[in-house]
N, C-alpha and C. Protein backbone atom coordinates (compact mmCIF):
# COMPACT_ATOMS: atom_id res chain seq x y z
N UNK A 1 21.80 -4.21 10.44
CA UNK A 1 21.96 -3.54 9.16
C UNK A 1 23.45 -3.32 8.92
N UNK A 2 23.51 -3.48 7.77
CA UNK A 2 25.27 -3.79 7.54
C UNK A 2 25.88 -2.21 7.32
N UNK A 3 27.06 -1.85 7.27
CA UNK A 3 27.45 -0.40 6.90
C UNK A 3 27.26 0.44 5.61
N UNK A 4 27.04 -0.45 4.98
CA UNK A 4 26.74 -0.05 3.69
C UNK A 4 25.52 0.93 3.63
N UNK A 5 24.49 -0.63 4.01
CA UNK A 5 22.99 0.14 3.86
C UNK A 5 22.86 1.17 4.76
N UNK A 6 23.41 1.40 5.79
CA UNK A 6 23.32 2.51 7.02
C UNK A 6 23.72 3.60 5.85
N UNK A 7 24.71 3.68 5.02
CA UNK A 7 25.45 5.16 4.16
C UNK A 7 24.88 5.29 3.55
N UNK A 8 24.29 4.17 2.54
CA UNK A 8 23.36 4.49 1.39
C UNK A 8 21.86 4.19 1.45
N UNK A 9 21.65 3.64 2.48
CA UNK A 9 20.11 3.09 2.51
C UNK A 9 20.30 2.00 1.83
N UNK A 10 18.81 1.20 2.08
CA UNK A 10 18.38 -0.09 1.57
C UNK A 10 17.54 0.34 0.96
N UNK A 11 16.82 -0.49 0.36
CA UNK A 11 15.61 -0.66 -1.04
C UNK A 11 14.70 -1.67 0.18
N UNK A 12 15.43 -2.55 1.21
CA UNK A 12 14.39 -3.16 1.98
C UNK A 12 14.61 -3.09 3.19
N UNK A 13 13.48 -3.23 3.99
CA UNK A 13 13.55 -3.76 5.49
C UNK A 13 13.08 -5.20 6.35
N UNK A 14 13.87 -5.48 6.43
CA UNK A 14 13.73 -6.67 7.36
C UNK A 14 12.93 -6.17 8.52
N UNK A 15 12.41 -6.90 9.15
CA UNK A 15 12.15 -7.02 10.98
C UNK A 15 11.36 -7.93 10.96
N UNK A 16 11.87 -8.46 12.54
CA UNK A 16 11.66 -9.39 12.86
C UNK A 16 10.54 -9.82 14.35
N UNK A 17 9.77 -10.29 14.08
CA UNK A 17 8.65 -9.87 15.15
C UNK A 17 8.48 -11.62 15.36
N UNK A 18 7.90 -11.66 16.58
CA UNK A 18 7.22 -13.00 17.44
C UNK A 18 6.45 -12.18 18.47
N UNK A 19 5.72 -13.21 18.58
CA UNK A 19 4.35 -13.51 19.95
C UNK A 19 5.34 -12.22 21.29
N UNK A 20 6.72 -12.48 21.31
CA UNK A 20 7.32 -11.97 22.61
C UNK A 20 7.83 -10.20 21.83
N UNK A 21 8.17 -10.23 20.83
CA UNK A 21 8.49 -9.24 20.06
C UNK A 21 7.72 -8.51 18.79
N UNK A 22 6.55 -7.79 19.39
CA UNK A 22 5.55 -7.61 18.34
C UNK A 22 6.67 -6.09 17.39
N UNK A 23 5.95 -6.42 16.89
CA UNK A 23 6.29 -4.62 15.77
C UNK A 23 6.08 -3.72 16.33
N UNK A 24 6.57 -2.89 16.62
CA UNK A 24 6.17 -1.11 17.64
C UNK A 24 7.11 -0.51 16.21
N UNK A 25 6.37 0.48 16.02
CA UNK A 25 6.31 1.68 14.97
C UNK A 25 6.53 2.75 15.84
N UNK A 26 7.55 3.62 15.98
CA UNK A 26 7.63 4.63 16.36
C UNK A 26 7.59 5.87 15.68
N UNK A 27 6.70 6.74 16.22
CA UNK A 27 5.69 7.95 15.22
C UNK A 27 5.99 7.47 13.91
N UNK A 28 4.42 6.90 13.66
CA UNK A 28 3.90 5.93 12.64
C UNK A 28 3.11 6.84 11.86
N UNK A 29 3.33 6.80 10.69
CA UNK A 29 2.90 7.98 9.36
C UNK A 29 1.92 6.88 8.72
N UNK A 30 0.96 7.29 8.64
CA UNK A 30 -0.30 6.81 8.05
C UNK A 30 -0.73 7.61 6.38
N UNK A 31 -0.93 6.76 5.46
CA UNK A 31 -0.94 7.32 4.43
C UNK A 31 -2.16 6.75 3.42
N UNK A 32 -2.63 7.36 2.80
CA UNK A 32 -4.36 7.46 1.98
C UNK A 32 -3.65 7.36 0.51
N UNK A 33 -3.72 6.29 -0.28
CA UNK A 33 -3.53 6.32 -2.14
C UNK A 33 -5.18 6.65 -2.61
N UNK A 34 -5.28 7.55 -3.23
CA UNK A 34 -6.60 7.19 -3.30
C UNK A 34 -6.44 7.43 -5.32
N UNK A 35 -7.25 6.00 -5.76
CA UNK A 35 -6.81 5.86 -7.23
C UNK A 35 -8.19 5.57 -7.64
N UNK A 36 -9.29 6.27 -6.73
CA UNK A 36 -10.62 6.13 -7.50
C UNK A 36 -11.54 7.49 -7.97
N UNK A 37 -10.36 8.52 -7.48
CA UNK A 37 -10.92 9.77 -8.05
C UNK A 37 -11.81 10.09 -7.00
N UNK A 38 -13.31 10.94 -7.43
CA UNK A 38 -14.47 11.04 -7.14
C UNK A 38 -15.00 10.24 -6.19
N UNK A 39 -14.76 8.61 -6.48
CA UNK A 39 -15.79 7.94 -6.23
C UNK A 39 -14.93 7.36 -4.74
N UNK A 40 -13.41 7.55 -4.35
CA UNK A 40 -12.15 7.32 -3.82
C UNK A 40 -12.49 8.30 -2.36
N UNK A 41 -13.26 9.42 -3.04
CA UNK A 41 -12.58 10.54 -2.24
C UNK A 41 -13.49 10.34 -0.74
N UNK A 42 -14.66 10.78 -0.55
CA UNK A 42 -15.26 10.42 0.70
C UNK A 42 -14.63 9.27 1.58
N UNK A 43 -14.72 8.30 1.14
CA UNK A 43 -14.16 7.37 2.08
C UNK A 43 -12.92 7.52 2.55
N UNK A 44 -12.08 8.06 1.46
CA UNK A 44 -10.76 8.43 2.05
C UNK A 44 -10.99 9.57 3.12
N UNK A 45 -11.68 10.48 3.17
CA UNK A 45 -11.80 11.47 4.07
C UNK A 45 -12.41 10.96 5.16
N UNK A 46 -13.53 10.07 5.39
CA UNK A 46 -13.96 9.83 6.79
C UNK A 46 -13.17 8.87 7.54
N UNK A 47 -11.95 7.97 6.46
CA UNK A 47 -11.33 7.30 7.66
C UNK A 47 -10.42 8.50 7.62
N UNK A 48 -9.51 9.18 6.81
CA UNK A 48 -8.77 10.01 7.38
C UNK A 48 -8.92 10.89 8.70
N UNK A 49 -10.27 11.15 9.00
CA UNK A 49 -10.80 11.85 9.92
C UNK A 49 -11.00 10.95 10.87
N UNK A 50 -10.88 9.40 11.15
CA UNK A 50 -11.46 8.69 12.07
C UNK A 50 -9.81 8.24 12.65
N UNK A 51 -9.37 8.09 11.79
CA UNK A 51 -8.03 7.28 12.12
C UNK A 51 -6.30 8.04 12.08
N UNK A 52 -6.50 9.34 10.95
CA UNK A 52 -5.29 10.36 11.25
C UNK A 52 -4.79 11.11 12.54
N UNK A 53 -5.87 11.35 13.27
CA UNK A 53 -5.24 11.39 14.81
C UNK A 53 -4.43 10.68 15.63
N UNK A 54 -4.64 9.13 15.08
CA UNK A 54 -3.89 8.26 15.84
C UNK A 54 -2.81 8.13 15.77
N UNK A 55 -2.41 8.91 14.48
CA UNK A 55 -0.47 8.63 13.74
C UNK A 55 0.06 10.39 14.09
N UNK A 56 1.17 10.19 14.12
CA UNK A 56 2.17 11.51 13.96
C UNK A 56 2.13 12.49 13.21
N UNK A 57 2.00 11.27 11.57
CA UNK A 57 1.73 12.24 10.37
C UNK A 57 1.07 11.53 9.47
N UNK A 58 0.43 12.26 9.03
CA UNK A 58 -0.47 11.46 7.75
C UNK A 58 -0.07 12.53 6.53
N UNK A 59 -0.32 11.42 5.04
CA UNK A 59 -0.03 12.13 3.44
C UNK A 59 -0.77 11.40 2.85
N UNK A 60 -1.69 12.21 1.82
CA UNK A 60 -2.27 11.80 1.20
C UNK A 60 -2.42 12.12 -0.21
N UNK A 61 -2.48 11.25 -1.31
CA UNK A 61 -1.81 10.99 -2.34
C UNK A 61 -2.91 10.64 -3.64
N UNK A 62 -3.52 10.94 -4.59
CA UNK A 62 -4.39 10.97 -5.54
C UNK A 62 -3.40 10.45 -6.92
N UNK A 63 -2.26 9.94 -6.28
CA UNK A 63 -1.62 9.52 -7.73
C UNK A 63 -0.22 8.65 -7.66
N UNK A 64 -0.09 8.03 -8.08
CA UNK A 64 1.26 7.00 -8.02
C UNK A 64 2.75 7.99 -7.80
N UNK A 65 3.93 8.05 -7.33
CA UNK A 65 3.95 6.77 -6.36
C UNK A 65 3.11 7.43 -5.49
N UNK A 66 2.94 6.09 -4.02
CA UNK A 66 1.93 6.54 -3.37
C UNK A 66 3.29 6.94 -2.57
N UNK A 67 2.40 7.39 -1.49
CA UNK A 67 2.71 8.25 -0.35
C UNK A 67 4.08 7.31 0.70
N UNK A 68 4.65 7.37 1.16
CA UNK A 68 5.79 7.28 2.09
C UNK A 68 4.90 7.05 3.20
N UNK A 69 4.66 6.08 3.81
CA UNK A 69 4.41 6.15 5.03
C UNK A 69 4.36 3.77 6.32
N UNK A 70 4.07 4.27 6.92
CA UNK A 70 4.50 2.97 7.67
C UNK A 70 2.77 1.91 7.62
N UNK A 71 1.86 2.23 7.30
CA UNK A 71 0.59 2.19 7.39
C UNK A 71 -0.18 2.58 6.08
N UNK A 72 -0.93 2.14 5.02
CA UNK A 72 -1.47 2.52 3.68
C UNK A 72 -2.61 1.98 3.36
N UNK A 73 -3.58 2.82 3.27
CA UNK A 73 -4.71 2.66 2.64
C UNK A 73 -4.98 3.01 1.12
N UNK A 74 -5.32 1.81 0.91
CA UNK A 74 -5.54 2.14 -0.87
C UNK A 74 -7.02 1.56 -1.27
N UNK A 75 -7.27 2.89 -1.92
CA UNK A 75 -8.78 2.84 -2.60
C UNK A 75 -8.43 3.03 -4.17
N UNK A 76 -8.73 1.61 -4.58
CA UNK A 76 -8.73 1.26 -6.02
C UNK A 76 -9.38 -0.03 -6.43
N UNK A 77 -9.97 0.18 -8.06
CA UNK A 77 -10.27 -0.81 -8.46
C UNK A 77 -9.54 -2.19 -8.25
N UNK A 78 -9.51 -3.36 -8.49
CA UNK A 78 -8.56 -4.72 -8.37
C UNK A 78 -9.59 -4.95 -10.06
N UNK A 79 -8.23 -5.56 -10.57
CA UNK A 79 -8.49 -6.24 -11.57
C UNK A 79 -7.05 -7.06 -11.73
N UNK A 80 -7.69 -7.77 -12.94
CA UNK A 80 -6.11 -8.72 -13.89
C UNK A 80 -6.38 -8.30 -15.08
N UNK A 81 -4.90 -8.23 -15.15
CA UNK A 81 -4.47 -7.54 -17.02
C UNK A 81 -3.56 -8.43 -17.51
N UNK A 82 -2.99 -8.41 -18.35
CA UNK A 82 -2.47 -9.48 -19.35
C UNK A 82 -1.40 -8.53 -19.90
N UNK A 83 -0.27 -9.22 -19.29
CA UNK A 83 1.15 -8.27 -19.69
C UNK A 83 1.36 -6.95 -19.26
N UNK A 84 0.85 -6.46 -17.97
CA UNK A 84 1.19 -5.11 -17.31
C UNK A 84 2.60 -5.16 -17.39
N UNK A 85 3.37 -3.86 -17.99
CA UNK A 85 4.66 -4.12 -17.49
C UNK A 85 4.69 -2.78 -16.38
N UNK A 86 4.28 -2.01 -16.19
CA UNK A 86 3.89 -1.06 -15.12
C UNK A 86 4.55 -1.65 -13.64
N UNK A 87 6.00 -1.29 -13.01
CA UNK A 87 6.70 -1.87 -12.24
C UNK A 87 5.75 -1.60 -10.79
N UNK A 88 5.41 -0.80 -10.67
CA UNK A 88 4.62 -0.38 -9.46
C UNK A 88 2.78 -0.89 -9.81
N UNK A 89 2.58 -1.60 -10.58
CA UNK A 89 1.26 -2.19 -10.83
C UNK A 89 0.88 -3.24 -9.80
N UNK A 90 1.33 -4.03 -9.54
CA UNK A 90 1.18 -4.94 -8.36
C UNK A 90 1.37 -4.09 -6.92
N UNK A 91 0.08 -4.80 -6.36
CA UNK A 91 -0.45 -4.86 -5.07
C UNK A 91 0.97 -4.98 -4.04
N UNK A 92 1.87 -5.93 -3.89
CA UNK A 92 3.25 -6.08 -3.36
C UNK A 92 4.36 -4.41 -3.84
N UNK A 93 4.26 -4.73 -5.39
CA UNK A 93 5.22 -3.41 -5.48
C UNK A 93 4.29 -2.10 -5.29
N UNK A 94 3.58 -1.94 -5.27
CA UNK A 94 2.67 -0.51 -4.79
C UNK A 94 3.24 -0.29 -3.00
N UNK A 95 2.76 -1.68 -2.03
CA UNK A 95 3.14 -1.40 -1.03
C UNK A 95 4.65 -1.26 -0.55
N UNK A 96 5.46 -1.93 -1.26
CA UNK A 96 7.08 -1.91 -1.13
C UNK A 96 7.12 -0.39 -1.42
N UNK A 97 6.79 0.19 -2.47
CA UNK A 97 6.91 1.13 -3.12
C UNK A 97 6.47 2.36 -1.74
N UNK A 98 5.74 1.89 -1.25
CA UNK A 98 5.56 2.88 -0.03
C UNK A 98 5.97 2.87 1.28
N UNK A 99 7.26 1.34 1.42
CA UNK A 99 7.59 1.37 2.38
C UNK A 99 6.63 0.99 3.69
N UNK A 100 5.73 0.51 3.48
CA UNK A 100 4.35 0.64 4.58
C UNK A 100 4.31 -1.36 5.27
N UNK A 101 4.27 -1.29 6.25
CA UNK A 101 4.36 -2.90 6.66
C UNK A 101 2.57 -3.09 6.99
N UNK A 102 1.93 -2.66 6.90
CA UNK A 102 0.04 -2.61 7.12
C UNK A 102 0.12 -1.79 5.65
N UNK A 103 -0.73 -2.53 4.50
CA UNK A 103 -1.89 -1.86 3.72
C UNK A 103 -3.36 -2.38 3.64
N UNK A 104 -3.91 -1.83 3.87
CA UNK A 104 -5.38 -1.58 3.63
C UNK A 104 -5.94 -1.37 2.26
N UNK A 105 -6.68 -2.68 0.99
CA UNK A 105 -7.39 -2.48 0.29
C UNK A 105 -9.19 -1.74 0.92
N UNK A 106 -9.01 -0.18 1.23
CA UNK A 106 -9.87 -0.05 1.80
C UNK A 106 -11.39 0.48 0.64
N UNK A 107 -11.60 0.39 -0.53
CA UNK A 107 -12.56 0.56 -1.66
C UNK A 107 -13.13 -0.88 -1.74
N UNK A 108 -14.42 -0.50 -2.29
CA UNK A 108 -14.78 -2.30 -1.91
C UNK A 108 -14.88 -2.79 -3.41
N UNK A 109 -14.33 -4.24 -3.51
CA UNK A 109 -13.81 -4.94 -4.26
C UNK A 109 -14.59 -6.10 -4.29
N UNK A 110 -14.97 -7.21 -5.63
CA UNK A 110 -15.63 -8.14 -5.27
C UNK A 110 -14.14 -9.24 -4.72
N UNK A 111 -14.66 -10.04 -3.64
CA UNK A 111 -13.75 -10.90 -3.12
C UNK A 111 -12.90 -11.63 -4.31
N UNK A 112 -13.47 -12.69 -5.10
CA UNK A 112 -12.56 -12.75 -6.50
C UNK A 112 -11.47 -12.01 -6.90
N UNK A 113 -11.57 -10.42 -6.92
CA UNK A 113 -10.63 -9.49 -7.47
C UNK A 113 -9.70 -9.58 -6.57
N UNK A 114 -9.76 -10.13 -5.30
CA UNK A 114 -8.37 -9.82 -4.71
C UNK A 114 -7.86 -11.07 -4.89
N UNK A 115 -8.44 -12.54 -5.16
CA UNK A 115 -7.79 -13.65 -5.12
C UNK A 115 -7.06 -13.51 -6.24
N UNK A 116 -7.74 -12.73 -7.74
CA UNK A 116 -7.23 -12.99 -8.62
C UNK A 116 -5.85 -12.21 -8.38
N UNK A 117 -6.17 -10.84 -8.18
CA UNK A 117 -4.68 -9.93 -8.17
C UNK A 117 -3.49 -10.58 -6.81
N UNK A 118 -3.97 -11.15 -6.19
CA UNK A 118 -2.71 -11.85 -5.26
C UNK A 118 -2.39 -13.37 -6.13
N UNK A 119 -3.17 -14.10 -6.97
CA UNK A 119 -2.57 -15.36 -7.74
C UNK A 119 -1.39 -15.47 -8.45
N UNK A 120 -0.75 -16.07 -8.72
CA UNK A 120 0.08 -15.92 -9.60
C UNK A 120 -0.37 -17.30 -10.90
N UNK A 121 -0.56 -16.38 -11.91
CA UNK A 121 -1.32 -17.08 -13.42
C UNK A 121 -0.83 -16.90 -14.46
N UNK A 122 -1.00 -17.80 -15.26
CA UNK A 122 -0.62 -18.00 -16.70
C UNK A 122 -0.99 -17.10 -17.42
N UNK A 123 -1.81 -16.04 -17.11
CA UNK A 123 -2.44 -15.09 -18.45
C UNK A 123 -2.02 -13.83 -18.15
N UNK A 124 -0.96 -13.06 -16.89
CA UNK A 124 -0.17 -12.24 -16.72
C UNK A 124 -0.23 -11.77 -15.37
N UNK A 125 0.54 -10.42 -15.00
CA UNK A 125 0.78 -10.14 -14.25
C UNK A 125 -0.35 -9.54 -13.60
N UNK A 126 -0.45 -9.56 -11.65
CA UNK A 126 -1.43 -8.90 -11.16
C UNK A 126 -1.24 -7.09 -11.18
N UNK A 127 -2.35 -6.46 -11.80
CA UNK A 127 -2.20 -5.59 -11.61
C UNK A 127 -3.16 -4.51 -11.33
N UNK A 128 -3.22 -3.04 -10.52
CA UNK A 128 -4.58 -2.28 -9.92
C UNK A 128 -4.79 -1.65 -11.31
N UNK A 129 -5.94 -1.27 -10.91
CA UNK A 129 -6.67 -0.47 -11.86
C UNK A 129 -7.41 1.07 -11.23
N UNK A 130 -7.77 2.31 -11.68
CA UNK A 130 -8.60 3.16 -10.95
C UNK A 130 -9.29 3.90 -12.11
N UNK A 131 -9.99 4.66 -11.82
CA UNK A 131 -10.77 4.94 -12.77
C UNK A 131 -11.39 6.20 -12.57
């Protein structure tokens, strides 16, 4: 990391992992988006309860941006929209946006919805939906 980004921070992180050099997260913050309301909330609570022990710290978040953490579960609709300009609408900038190298689409989705929202297409940008 160059001197710069050390004074001011980066916007990104590199790392670099192989077969000999896996990723180790040190006290790893686990974090819950949950963008389905009502229908969001249980599931977010029984993995929170199954899997928040395992991290340092966990945050959990009912609303954009999501939560800060190294690890992200997101419970939301998947759809495609046509001209989102919503900078944090995409699946990529949601997770950049949280800094997290593991996210979890953990709400269930028909398989389609995720091919469509990871495609890149002529009729606009991928973007989540919740409801």
């Amino acid at each position: 990391m160059g001197l710069l980004s050390k004074l001011f921070g980066s916007s990104t992180r590199s790392v670099r992992t192989t077969v000999n050099r896996p990723l180790e997260i040190q006290d790893p913050t686990i974090g819950f988006l949950n963008l389905c309301g009502e229908v969001g909330a249980p599931l977010l609570e029984a993995d929170k309860r199954a899997l928040g022990p395992l991290f340092s710290q966990t945050k959990v978040s009912d609303r954009l941006p999501p939560p800060q953490c190294d690890v992200l579960f997101i419970y939301c609709s998947l759809y495609l929209q046509a001209g989102a300009s919503d900078p944090i609408a995409s699946p990529r900038s949601l997770i950049k946006a949280a800094g997290a190298y593991i996210a979890v689409f953990a709400s269930e989705n028909d398989g389609k919805a995720y091919i469509g929202v990871w495609a890149n297409t002529l009729i606009g940008a991928p973007t989540l939906s919740w409801y």
